[in-house]
Protein backbone atom coordinates (compact mmCIF):
# COMPACT_ATOMS: atom_id res chain seq x y z
CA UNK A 1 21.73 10.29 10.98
CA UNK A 2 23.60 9.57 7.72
CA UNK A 3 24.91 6.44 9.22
CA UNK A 4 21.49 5.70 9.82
CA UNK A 5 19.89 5.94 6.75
CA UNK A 6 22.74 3.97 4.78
CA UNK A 7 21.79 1.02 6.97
CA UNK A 8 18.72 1.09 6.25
CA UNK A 9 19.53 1.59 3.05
CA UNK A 10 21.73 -1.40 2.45
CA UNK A 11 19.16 -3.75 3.94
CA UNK A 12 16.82 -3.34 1.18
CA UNK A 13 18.66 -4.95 -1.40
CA UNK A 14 18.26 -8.64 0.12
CA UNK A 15 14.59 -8.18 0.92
CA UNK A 16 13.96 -7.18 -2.82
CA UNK A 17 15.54 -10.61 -3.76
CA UNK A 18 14.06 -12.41 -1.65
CA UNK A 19 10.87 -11.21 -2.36
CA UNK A 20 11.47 -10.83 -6.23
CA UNK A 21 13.04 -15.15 -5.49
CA UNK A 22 9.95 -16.07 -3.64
CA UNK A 23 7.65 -14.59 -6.35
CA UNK A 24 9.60 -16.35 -9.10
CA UNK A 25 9.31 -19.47 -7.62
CA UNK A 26 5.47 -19.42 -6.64
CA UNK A 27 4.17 -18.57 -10.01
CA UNK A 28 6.40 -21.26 -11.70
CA UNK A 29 4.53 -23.30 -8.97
CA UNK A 30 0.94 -22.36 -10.15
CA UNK A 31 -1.16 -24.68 -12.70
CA UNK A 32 -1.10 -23.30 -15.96
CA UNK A 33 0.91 -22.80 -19.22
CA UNK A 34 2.05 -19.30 -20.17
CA UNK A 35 2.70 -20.26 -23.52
CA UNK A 36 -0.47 -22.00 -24.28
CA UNK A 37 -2.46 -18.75 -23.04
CA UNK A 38 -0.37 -16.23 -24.89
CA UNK A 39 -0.88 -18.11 -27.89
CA UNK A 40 -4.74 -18.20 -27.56
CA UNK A 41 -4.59 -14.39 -26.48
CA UNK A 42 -2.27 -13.70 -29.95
CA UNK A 43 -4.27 -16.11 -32.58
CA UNK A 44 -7.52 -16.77 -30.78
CA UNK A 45 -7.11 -20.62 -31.38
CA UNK A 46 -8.30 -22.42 -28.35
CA UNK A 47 -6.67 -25.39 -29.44
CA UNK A 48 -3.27 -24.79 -30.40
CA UNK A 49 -1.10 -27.44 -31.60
CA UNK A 50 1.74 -29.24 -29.56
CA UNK A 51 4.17 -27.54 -31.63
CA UNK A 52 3.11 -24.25 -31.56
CA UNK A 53 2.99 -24.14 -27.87
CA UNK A 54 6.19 -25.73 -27.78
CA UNK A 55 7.36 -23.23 -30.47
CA UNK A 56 6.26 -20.60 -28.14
CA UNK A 57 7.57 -21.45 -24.95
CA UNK A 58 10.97 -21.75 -26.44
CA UNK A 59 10.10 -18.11 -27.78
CA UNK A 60 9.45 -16.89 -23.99
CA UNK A 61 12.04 -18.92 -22.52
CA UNK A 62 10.36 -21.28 -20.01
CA UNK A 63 11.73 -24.13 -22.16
CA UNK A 64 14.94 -23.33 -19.72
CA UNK A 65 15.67 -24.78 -15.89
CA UNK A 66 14.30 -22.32 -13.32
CA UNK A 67 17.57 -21.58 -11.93
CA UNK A 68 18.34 -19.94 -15.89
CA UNK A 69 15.24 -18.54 -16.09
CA UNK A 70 15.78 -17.08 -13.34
CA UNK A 71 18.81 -15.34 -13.82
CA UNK A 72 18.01 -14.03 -17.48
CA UNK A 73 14.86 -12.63 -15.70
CA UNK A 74 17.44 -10.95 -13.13
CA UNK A 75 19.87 -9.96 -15.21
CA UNK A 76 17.20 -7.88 -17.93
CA UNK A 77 15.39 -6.42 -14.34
CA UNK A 78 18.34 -5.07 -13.14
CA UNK A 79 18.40 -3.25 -16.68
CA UNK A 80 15.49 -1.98 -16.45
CA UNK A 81 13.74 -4.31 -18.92
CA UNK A 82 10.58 -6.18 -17.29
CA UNK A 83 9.65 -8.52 -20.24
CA UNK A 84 6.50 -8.22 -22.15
CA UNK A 85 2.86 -8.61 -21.08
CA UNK A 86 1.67 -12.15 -22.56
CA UNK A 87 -2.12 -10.77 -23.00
CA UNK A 88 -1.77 -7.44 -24.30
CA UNK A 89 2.30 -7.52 -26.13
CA UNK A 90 2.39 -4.35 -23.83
CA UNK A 91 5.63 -3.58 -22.60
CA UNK A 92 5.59 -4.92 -18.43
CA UNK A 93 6.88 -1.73 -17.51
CA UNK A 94 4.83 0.54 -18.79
CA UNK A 95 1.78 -1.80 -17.48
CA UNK A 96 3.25 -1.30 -13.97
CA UNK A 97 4.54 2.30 -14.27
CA UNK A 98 0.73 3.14 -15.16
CA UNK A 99 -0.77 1.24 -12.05
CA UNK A 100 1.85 2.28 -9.33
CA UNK A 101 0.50 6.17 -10.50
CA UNK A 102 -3.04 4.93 -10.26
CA UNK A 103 -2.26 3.00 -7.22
CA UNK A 104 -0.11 6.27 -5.91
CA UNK A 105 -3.12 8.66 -6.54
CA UNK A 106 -5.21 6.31 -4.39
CA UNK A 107 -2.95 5.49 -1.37
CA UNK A 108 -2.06 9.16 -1.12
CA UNK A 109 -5.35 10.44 -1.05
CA UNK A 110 -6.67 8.05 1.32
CA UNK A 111 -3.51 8.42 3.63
CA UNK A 112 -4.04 12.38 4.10
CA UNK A 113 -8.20 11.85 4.19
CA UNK A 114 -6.68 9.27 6.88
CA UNK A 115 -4.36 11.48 9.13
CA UNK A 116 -7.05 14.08 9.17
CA UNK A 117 -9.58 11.95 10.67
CA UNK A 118 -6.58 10.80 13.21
CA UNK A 119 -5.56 14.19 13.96
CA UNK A 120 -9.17 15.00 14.44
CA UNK A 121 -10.55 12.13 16.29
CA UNK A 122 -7.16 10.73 18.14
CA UNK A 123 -5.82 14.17 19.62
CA UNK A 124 -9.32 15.47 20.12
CA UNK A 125 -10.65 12.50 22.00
CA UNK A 126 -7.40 12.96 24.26
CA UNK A 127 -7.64 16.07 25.06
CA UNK A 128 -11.53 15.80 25.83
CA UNK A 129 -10.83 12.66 27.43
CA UNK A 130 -14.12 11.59 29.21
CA UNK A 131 -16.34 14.28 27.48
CA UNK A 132 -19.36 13.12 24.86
CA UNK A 133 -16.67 14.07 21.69
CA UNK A 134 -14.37 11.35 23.54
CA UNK A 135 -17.15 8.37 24.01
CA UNK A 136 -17.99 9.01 20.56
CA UNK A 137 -14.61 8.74 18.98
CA UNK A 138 -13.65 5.88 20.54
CA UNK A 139 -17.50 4.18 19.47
CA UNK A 140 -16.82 5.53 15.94
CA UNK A 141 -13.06 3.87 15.97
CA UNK A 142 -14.74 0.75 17.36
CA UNK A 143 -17.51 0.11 15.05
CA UNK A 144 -15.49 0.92 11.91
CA UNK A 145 -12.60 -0.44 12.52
CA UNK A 146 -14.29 -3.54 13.00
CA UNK A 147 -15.65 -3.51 9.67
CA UNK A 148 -13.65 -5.13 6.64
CA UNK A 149 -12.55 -2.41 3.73
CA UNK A 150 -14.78 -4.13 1.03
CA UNK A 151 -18.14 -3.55 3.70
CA UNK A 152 -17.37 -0.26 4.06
CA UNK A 153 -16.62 0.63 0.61
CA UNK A 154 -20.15 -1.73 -0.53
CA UNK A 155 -22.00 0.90 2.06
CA UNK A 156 -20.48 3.86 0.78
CA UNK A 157 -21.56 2.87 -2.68
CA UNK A 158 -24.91 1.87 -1.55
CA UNK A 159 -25.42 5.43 0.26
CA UNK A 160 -23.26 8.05 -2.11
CA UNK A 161 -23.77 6.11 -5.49
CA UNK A 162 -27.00 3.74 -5.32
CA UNK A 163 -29.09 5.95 -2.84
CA UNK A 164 -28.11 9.75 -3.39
CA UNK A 165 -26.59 9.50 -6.72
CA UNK A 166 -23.60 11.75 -5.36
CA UNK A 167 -20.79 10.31 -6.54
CA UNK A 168 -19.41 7.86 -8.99
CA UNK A 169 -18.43 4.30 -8.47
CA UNK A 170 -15.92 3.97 -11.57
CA UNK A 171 -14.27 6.32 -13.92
CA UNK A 172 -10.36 6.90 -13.20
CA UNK A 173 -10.27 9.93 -15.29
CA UNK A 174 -13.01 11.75 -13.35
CA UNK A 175 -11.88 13.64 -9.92
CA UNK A 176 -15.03 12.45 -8.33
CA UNK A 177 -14.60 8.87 -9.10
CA UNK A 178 -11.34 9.22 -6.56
CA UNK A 179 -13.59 9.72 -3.47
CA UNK A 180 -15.63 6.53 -2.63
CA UNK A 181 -12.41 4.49 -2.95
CA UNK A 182 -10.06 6.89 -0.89
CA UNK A 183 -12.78 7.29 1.66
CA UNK A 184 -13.33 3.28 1.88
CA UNK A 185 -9.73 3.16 2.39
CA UNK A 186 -9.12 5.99 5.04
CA UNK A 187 -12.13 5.17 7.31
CA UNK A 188 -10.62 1.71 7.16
CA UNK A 189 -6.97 2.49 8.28
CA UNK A 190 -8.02 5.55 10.39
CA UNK A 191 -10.37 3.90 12.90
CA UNK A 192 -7.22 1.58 14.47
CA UNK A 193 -4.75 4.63 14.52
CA UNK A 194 -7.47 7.11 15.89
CA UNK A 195 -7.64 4.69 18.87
CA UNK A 196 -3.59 4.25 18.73
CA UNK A 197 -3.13 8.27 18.50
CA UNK A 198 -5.60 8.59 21.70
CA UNK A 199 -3.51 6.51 23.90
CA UNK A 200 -0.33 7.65 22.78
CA UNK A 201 -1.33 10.72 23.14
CA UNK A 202 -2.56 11.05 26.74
CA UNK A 203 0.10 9.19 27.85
CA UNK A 204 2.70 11.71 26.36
CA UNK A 205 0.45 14.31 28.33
CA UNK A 206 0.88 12.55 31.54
CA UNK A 207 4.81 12.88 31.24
CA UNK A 208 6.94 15.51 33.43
CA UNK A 209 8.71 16.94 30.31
CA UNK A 210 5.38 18.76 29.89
CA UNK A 211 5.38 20.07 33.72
CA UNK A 212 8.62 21.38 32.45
CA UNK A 213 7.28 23.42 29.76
CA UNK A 214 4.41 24.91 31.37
CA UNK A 215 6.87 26.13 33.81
CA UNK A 216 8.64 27.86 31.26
CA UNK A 217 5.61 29.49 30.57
CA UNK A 218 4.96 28.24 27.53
CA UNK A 219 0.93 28.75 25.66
CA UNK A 220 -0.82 25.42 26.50
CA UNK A 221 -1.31 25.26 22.54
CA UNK A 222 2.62 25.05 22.78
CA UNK A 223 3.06 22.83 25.20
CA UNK A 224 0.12 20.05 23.50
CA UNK A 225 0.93 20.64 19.40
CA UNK A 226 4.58 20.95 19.75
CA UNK A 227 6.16 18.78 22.68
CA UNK A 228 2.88 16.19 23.12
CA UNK A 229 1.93 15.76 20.18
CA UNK A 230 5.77 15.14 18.81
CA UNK A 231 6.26 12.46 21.37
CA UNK A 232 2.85 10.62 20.68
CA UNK A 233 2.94 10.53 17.18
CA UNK A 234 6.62 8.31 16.77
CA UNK A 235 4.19 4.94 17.12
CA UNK A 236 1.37 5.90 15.15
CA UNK A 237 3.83 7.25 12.53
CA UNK A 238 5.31 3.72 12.26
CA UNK A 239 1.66 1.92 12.22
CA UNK A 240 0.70 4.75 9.59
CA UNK A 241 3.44 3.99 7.52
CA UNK A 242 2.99 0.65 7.42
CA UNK A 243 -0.75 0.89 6.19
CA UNK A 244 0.43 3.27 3.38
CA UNK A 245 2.81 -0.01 2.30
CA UNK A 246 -0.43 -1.60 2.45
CA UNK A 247 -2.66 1.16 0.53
CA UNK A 248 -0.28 1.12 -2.21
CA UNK A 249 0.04 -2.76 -3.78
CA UNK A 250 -2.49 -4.56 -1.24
CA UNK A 251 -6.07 -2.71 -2.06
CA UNK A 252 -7.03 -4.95 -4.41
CA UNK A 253 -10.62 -5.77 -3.44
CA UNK A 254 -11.36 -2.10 -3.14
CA UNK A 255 -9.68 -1.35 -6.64
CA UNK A 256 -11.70 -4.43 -7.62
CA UNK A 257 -14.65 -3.06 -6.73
CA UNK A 258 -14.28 0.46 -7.94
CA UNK A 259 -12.40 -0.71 -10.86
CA UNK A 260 -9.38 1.28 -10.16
CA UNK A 261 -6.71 0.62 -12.67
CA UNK A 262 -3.75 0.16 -9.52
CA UNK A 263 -1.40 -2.46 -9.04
CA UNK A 264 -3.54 -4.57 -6.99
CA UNK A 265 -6.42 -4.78 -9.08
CA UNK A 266 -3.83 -5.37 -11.83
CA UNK A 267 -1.78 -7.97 -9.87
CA UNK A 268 -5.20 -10.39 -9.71
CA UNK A 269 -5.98 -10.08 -12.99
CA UNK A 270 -2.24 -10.96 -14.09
CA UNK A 271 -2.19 -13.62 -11.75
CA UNK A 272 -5.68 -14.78 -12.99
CA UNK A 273 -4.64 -15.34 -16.59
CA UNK A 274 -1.32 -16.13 -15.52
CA UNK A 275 1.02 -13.42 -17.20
CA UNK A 276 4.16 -14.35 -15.45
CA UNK A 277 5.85 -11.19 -16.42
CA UNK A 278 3.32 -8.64 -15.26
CA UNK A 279 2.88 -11.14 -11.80
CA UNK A 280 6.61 -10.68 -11.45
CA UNK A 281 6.94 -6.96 -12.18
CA UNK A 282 3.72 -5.84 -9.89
CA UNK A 283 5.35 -7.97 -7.15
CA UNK A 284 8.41 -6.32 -7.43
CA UNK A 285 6.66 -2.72 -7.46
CA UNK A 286 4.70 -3.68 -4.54
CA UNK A 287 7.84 -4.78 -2.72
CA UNK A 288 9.63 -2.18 -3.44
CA UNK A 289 7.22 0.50 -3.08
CA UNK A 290 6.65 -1.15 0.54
CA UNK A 291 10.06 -0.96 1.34
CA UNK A 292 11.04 2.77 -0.09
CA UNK A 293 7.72 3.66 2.36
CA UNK A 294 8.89 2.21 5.22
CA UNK A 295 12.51 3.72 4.49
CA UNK A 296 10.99 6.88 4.92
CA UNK A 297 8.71 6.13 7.59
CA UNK A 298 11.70 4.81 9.78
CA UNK A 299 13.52 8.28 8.52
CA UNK A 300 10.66 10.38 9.93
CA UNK A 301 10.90 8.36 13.13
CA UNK A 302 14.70 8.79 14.06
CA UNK A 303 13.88 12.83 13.39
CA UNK A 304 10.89 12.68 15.58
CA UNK A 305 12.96 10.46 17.87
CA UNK A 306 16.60 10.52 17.99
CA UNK A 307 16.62 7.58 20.36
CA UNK A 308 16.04 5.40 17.34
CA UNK A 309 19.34 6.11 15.40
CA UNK A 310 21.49 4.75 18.24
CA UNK A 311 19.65 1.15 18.46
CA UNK A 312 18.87 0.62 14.86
């Protein structure tokens, strides 16, 4: 197992520099001049002179090839220093730190509302399979999952907020203010891995190991919660972790819309106004938040599975 985890381990390091490469490059790519927009954001001029912008670009450093840029920007990451924000003169880190727990609260909510509907709907519908509580599960999977995130969140703010006055659409310091967002989220990433759990699950209850069992006169309760549904949920684990990845840097339009302060809602507007060093430091949260996930993810699998460790 330890063997294991240090290769996964030591494959993360290229990814993050490819990814952190890739995101360099794109944003040097975009229209747009940093130093021209942090010097309307510091003096308010709309019109600044040649020289000042020129003044300030040499201040910020894209007066250098990429290549150097590049490297300096490297070099001060790998020190823990992420630049400053161009709008707000924020420190980037702090900007991101503040997001990825925003961003953390969310995707973690969302992700146990999520299993819980899984658990609940996938194993249930498997177990009933071909009862009314089946037929229904699998209608409920089909007709949300077939639904973007933003349509369900827009209904759930249209029933809970607009119609019943339940619950509020915005307010990140308010408990209640988590719920319409999480839920938009969950019913989202549940609906596919209900339907994933469901087959997984009846086919690990078709297998002889559970004969086995039984004959060993094990409590059917036994035989489904610990041998079936260990064996079923290795995929759904691995689709589940991968939509946490997702829940954590790529809900943007929902934080959008519920104007959660996480790192996707804070990636657009970076990318919007073109702060190069809050683009670069979300990405590289994102990535690497994505990749620790999945890490752990693959962990959990080669536990679940010991198969795993011998062919990864």
């Amino acid at each position: 197992m330890t063997g294991y985890v240090l290769r996964r381990l030591a494959a993360l390091a290229p990814t993050l520099f490819i990814v952190s490469l890739v995101a360099f490059l794109a944003l040097s790519a975009c229209p747009g001049d940093p130093a021209r927009i942090s010097l309307i954001m510091s003096t308010g001029n709309e019109s600044p002179s040649l020289e000042a912008v020129d003044a300030e670009r040499v201040r910020l450093g894209f007066d250098r090839p990429l290549p150097e840029r590049y490297l300096a920007w490297l070099g001060r990451t790998l020190h823990g220093d992420l630049g400053y924000s161009i709008q707000t003169g924020r420190p980037v880190g702090e900007e991101v730190a503040h997001a990825a727990a925003a961003s953390g609260l969310l995707a973690a909510t969302a992700m146990a509302v999520s299993l819980l509907l899984v658990l609940a709907c996938g194993v249930g519908a498997a177990i009933l399979r071909g009862t009314l509580f089946d037929a229904a599960a699998l209608l409920w999977s089909l007709l949300v999952g077939s639904m973007p995130d933003f349509f369900i969140a827009l209904l759930a703010i249209l029933a809970f907020a607009v119609h019943w006055h339940l619950l509020p659409v915005t307010g990140y310091e308010r408990p209640a203010a988590l719920v319409l967002p999480a839920l938009s989220l969950a019913l989202s990433v549940s609906a596919v891995s209900a339907r994933l759990m469901r087959t997984s699950m009846i086919q690990a209850m078709a297998g002889k190991f559970l004969v086995a069992a039984r004959a060993r006169g094990l409590p059917e309760r036994v035989v489904l919660g610990r041998h079936a549904l260990k064996s079923a949920v290795a995929p759904v684990l691995s689709y589940l972790g991968a939509q946490l990845g997702f829940l954590f840097g790529g809900a943007a339009v929902i934080e959008t819309l519920f104007v959660w302060p996480g790192l996707g809602r804070l990636l657009v507007e970076s990318v919007r106004s073109r702060d190069a060093f809050v683009v670069q430091g979300c990405v590289l949260a994102v990535a690497g938040a994505y990749a620790g996930i999945n890490l752990v993810v693959d962990i959990l699998h080669a536990a679940v599975d010991p198969r795993i460790r011998h062919v990864a």
